[in-house]
Protein backbone atom coordinates (compact mmCIF):
# COMPACT_ATOMS: atom_id res chain seq x y z
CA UNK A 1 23.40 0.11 32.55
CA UNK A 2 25.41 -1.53 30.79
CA UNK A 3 25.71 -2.34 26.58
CA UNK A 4 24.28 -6.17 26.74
CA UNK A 5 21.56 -5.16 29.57
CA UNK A 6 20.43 -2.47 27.54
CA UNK A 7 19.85 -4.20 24.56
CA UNK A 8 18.55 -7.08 26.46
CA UNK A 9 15.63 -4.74 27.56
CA UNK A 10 14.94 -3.11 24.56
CA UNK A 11 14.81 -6.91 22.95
CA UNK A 12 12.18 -7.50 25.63
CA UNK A 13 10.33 -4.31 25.03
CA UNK A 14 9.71 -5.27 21.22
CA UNK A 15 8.36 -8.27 21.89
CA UNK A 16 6.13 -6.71 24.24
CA UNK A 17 4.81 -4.47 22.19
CA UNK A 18 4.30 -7.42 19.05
CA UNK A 19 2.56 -9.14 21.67
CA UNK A 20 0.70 -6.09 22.31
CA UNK A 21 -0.05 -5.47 18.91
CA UNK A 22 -1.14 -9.11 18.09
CA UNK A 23 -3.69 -8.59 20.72
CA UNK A 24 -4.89 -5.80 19.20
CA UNK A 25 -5.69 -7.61 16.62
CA UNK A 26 -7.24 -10.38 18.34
CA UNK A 27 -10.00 -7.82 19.71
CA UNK A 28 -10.57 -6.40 16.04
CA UNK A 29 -11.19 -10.04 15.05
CA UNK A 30 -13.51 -10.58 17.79
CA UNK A 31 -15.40 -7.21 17.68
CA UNK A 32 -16.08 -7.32 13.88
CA UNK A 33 -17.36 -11.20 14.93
CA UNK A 34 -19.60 -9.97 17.29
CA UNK A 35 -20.59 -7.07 14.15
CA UNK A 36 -21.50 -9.38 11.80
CA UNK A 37 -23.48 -11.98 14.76
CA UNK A 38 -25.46 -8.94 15.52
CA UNK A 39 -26.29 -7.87 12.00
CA UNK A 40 -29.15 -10.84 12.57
CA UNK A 41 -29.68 -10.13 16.05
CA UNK A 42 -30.21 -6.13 15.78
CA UNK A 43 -29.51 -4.66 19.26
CA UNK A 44 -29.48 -1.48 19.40
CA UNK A 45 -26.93 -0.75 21.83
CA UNK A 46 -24.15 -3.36 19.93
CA UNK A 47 -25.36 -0.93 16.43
CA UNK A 48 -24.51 2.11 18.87
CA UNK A 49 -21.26 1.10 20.77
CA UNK A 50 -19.14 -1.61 18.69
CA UNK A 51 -18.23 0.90 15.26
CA UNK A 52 -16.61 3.20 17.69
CA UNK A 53 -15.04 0.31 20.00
CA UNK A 54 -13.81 -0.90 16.53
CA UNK A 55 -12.72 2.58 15.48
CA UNK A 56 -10.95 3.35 18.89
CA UNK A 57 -8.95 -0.42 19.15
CA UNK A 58 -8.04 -0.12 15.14
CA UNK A 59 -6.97 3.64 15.95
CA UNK A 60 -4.57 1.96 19.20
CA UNK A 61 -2.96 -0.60 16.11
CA UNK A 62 -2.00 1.89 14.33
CA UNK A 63 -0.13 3.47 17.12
CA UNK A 64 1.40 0.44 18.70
CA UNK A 65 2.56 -0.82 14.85
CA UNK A 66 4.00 2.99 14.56
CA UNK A 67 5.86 2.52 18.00
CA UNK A 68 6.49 -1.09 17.34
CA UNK A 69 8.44 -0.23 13.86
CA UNK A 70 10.45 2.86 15.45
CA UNK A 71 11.58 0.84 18.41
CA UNK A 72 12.19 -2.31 16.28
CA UNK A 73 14.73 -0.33 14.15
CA UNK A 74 15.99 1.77 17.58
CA UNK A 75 16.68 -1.76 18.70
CA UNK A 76 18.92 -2.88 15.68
CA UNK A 77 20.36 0.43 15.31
CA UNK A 78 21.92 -0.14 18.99
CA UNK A 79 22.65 -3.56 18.16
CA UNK A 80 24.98 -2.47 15.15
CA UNK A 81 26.22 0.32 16.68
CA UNK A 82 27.40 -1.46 19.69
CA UNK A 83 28.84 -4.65 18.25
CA UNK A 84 25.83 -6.47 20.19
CA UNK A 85 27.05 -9.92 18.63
CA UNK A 86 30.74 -9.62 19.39
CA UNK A 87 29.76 -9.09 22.95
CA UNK A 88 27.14 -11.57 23.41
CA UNK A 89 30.13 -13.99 21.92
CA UNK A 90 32.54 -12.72 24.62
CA UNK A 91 30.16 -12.73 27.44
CA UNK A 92 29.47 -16.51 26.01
CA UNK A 93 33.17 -17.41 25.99
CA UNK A 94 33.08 -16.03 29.78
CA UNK A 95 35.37 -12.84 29.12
């Protein structure tokens, strides 16, 4: 594979995984909705089940942010290493 592919792939794979992440977070936001809306409403099952569906979705955050930031720098560090700009610019000029 070649330098520009590469790097095109791991660009793709971060924003994959932000994607991934900010729907992580979009669950959390809903679950601790649906908390809070059955604080009035008192089922038993919701009281049971949603603290560890909370604890299990925040605990998968924390892992895709860990990966996210690792890969994120992985991605730069190949970028600098490889003079990623120089050979987007001579791909562009059609070298």
């Amino acid at each position: 594979m070649d330098k520009l592919k590469k790097f095109g792939l791991m660009e793709k794979i971060v924003h994959e995984l932000e994607d991934l992440k900010n729907s992580q977070q979009a669950i959390i936001t809903k679950l601790a909705k649906i908390e809070v809306d059955n604080i009035e409403l008192g089922d038993k099952r919701l009281e049971r089940d949603l603290p560890d569906m909370h604890q299990r979705v925040s605990d998968n955050l924390d892992t895709i942010t860990a990966i996210l930031e690792d890969f994120a720098t992985q991605t730069a560090t190949y970028s600098d290493s490889n003079n990623i700009a120089a050979l987007k610019e001579q791909e562009a000029l059609g070298k």
